[in-house]
Protein backbone atom coordinates (compact mmCIF):
# COMPACT_ATOMS: atom_id res chain seq x y z
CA UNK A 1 47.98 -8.19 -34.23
CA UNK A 2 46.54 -8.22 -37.73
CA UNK A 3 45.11 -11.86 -37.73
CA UNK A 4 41.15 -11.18 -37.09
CA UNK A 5 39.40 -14.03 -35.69
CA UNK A 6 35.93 -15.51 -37.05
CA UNK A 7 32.77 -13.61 -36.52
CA UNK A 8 31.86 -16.08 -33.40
CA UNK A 9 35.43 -16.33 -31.96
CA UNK A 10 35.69 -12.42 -32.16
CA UNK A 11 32.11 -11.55 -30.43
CA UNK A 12 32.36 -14.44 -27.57
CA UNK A 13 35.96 -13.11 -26.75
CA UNK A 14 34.58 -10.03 -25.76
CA UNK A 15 31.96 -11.19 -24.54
CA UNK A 16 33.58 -12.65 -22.07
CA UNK A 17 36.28 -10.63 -21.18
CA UNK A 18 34.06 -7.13 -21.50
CA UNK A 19 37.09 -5.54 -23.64
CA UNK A 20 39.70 -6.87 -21.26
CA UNK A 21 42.73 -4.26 -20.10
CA UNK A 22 45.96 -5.66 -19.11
CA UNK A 23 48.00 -2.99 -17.44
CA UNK A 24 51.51 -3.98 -17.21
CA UNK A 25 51.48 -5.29 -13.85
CA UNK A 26 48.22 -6.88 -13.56
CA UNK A 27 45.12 -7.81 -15.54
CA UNK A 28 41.72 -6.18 -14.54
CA UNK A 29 38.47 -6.12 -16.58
CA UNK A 30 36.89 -3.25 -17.73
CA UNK A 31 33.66 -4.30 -17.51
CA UNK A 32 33.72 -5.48 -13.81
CA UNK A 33 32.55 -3.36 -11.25
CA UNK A 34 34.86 -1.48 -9.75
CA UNK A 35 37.36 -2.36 -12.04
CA UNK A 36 37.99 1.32 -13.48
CA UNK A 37 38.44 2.43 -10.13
CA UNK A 38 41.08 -0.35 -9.50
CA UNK A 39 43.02 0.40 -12.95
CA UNK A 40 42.99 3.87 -12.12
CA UNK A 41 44.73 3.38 -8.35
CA UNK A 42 47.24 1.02 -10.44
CA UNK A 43 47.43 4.02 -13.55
CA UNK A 44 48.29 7.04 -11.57
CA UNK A 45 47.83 10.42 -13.48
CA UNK A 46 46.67 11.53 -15.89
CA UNK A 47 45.54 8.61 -18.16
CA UNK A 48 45.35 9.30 -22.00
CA UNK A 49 42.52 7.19 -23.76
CA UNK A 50 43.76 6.34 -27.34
CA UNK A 51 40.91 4.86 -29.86
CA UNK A 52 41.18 3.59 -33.38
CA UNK A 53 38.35 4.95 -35.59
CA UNK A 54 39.71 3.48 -38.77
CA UNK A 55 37.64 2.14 -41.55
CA UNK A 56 38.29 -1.53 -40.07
CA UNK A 57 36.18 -0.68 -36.83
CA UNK A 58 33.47 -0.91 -38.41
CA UNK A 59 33.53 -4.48 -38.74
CA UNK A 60 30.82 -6.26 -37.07
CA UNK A 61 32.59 -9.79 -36.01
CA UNK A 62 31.61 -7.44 -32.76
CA UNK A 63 28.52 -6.42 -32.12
CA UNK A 64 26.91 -4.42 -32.94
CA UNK A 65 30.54 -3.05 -34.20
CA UNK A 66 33.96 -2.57 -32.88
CA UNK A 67 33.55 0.91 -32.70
CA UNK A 68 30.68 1.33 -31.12
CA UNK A 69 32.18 -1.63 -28.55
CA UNK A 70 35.25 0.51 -28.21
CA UNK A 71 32.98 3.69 -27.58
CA UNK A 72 30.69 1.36 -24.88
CA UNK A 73 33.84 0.18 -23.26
CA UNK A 74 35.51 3.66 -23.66
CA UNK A 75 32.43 5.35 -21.71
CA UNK A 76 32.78 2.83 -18.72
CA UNK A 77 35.97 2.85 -18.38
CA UNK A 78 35.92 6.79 -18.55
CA UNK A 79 32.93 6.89 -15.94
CA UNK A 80 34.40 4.54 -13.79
CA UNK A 81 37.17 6.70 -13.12
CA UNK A 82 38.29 7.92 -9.46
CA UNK A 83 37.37 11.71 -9.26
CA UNK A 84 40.03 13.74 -9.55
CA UNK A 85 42.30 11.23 -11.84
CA UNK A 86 41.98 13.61 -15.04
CA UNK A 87 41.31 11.93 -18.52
CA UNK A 88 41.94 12.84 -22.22
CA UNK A 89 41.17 11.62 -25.51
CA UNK A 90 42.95 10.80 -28.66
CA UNK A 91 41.28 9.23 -32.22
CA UNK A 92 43.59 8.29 -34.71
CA UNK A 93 42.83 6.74 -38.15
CA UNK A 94 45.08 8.13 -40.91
CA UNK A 95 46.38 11.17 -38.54
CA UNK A 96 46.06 11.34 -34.66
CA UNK A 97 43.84 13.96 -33.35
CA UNK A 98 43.98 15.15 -29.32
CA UNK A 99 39.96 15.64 -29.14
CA UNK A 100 40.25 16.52 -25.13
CA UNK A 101 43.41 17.46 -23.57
CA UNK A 102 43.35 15.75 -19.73
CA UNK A 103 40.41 17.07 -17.86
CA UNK A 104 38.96 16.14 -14.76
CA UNK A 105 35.57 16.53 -16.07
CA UNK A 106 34.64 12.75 -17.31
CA UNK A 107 31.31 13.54 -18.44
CA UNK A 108 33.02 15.83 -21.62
CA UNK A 109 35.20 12.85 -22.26
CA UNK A 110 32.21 10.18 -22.36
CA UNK A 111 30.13 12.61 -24.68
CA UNK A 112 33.01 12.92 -26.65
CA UNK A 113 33.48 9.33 -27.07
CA UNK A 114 30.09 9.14 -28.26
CA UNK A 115 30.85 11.81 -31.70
CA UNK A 116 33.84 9.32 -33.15
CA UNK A 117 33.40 8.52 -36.72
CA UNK A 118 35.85 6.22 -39.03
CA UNK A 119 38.20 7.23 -41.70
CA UNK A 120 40.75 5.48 -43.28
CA UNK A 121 43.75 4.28 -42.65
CA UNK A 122 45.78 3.08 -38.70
CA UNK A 123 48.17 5.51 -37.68
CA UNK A 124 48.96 4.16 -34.35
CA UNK A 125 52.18 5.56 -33.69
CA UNK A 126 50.64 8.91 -34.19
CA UNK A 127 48.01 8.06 -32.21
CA UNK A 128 50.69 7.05 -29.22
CA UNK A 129 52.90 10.22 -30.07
CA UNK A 130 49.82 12.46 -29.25
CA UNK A 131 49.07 11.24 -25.91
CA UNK A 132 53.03 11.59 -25.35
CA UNK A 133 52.89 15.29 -26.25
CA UNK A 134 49.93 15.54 -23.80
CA UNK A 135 51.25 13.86 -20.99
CA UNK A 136 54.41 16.07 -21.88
CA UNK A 137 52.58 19.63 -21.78
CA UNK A 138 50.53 18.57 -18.64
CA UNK A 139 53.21 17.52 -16.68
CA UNK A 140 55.77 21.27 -17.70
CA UNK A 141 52.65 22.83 -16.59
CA UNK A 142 52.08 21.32 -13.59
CA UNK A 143 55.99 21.48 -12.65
CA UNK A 144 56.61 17.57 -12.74
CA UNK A 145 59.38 15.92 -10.89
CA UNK A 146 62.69 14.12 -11.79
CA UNK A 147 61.15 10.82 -12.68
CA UNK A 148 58.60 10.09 -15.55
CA UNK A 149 55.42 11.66 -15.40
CA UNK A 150 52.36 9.99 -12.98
CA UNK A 151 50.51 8.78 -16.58
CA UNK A 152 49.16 6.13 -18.65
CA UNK A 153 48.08 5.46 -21.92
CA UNK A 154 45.03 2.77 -22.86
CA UNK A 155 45.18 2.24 -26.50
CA UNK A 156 42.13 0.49 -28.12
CA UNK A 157 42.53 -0.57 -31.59
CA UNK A 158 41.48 -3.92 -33.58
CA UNK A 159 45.33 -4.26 -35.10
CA UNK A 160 47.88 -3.60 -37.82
CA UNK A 161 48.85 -0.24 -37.96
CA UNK A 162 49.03 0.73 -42.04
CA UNK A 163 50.32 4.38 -41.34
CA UNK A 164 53.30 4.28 -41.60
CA UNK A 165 53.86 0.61 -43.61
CA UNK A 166 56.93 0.05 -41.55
CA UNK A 167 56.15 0.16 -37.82
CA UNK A 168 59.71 0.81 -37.04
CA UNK A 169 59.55 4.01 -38.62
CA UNK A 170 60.34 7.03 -36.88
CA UNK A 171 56.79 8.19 -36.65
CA UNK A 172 55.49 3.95 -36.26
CA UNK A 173 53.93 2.19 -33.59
CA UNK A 174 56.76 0.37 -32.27
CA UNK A 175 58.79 3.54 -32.27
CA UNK A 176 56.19 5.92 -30.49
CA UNK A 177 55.79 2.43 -27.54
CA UNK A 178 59.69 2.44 -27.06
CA UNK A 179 59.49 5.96 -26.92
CA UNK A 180 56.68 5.85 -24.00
CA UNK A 181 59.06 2.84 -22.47
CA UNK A 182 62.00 5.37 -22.46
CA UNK A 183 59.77 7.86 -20.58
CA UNK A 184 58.16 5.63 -18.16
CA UNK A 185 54.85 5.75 -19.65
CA UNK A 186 53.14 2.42 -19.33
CA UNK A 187 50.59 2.00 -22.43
CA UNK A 188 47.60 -0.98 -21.56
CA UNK A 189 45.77 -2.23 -24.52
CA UNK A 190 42.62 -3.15 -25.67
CA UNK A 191 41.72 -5.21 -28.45
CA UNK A 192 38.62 -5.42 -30.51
C-alpha cells in the first residue's frame, strides 16, 4: 500500500500489533510468545524471510525506524523458529539479493539481519522472485515431491514497489505473487 499513515497512527499500529503476520489461513503475532513457533507449524519448510531496505525504511513514523523495527521483528521471528524448520534471507531495494540461502542455523540468519543497510529504490518483485529461485534449488536438491514445495515466504516492506513502475510487469510484484500462487507458495506480509 503506498498511503503512509501519520507519525502517531504509524508507531501505535505497531505498537500494538508487534509487526503483525497474517499467514493466509490465520493471523498470529509476531511478537507473542510462542507465536513464531505457531507460524512455523502453520508455514511448513523452508520459510524465506524477504526485507525491504529501501531508502523509505528509514523513516521514523516507527521508532526508532522501520528498518531497524523490521530487523527487531525479523530477529524474533527468526529466533523463534522450531529447530530444524530451515530459514533464509533476502534484501531487496533496487535489486534483490539472497544474503543466506535456507539454513537451519538461525543464529547466522539473526546476525545477518542485523548488517542490512538502505539503498534506493523497491524492487519487490525481485525481491519475491529470489526467494522463488531458492525455494526452487532447495527443493531439486532435496528431491521434492509432485505437489508444491513445503515453503513460505514473509515479505516485510513499508509499500509501493517503484522497481519496476508497473507492478504487472514481468519482473513486478504482482507478477512474482501470482507466480508464488501458481506454485503453491503462500507469501505472509508484514507491514511497517
Amino acid at each position: 500500500d503506498d498511503a503512509l499513515e501519520p507519525d502517531g497512527a504509524a508507531q501505535q499500529r505497531l505498537d500494538e500489533r508487534q509487526a503483525q503476520v497474517r499467514p493466509c489461513d490465520g493471523e498470529h503475532q509476531a511478537g507473542q510468545s510462542g507465536a513464531s513457533a505457531d507460524i512455523a507449524a502453520l508455514l511448513g519448510w523452508p520459510v524465506v524471510l524477504v526485507i525491504d531496505v529501501s531508502e523509505s525504511m528509514i523513516a521514523t513514523d516507527v521508532k526508532p525506524s522501520r528498518i531497524e523495527a523490521a530487523k527487531s521483528a525479523g530477529k524474533t521471528f527468526v529466533k523463534g523458529l522450531t529447530n530444524g524448520i530451515s530459514v533464509g534471507l533476502v534484501q531487496f531495494s533496487s535489486s534483490a539479493t539472497m544474503l543466506v540461502a535456507p539454513t537451519s542455523d538461525h543464529d547466522v540468519v539473526a546476525r545477518t539481519i542485523d548488517t542490512l543497510e538502505p539503498s534506493p529504490r523497491t524492487a519487490t518483485g525481485e525481491g519475491i522472485f529470489t526467494a522463488l529461485q531458492a525455494i526452487a534449488t532447495l527443493d531439486a536438491v532435496m528431491g521434492g515431491g509432485d505437489g508444491p514445495p513445503p515453503a513460505h515466504i514473509v515479505l516485510m516492506s513499508d509499500g509501493k514497489e517503484t522497481v519496476p513502475s508497473n507492478p504487472d510487469n514481468p519482473e513486478g510484484a504482482y507478477t512474482a505473487a501470482r507466480t508464488a500462487k501458481d506454485q503453491g507458495v503462500p507469501i505472509s506480509t508484514v507491514s511497517f
